[in-house]
Protein backbone atom coordinates (compact mmCIF):
# COMPACT_ATOMS: atom_id res chain seq x y z
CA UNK A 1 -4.56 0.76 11.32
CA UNK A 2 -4.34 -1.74 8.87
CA UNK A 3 -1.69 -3.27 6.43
CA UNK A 4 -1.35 -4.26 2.63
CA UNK A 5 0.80 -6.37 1.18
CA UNK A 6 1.90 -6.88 -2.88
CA UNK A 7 1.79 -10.33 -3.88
CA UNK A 8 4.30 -10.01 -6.31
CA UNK A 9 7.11 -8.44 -4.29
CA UNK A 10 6.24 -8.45 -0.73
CA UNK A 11 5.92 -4.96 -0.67
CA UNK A 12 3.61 -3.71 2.71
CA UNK A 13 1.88 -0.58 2.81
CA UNK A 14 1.18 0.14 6.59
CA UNK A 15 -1.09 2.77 7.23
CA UNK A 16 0.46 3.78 10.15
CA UNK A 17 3.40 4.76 8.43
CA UNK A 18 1.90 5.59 5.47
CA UNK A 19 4.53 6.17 2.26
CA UNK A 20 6.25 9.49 2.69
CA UNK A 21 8.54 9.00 -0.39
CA UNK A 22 5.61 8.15 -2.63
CA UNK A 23 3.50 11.44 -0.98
CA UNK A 24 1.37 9.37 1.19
CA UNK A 25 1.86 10.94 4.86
CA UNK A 26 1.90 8.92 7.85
CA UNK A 27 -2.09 7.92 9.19
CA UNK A 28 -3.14 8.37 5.23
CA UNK A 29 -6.04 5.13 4.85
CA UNK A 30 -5.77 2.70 2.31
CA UNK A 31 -9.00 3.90 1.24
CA UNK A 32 -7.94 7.48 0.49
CA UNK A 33 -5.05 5.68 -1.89
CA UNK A 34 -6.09 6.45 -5.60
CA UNK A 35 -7.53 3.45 -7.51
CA UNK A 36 -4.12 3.98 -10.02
CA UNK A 37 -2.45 3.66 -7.08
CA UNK A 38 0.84 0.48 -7.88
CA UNK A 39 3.37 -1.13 -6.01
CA UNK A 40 6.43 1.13 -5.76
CA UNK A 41 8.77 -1.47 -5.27
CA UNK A 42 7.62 -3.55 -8.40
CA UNK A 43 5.12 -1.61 -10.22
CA UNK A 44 3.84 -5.12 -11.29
CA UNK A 45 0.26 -5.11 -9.25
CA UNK A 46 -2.48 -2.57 -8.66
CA UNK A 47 -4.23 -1.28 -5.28
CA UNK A 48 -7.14 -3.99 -6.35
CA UNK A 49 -4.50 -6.91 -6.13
CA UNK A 50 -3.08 -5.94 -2.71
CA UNK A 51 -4.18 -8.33 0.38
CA UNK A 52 -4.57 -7.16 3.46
CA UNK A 53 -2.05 -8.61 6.47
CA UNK A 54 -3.51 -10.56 9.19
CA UNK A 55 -2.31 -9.22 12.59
């Protein structure tokens, strides 16, 4: 599984863990995210400006 990152904030989405506060369950793909989806820490960048983390 793969993770995201906000390069405003820092922010990571982590698809492992998915975003259970934001109603994204644990395992749920960054693919599957809506294209509306923003950072939830910020709210500054879109899914389109997220990076992905190199492991």
């Amino acid at each position: 599984m793969s993770r995201y990152q906000c390069p405003e904030c820092g922010y990571e989405y982590d698809e492992a863990a998915g975003d259970p506060h934001q109603g994204y369950p644990a395992g749920t793909r960054w693919e599957a995210l809506p294209d509306s989806f923003t950072c939830p820490d910020c709210a500054v960048r879109y899914k389109e400006d997220f990076k992905p983390v190199e492991e």
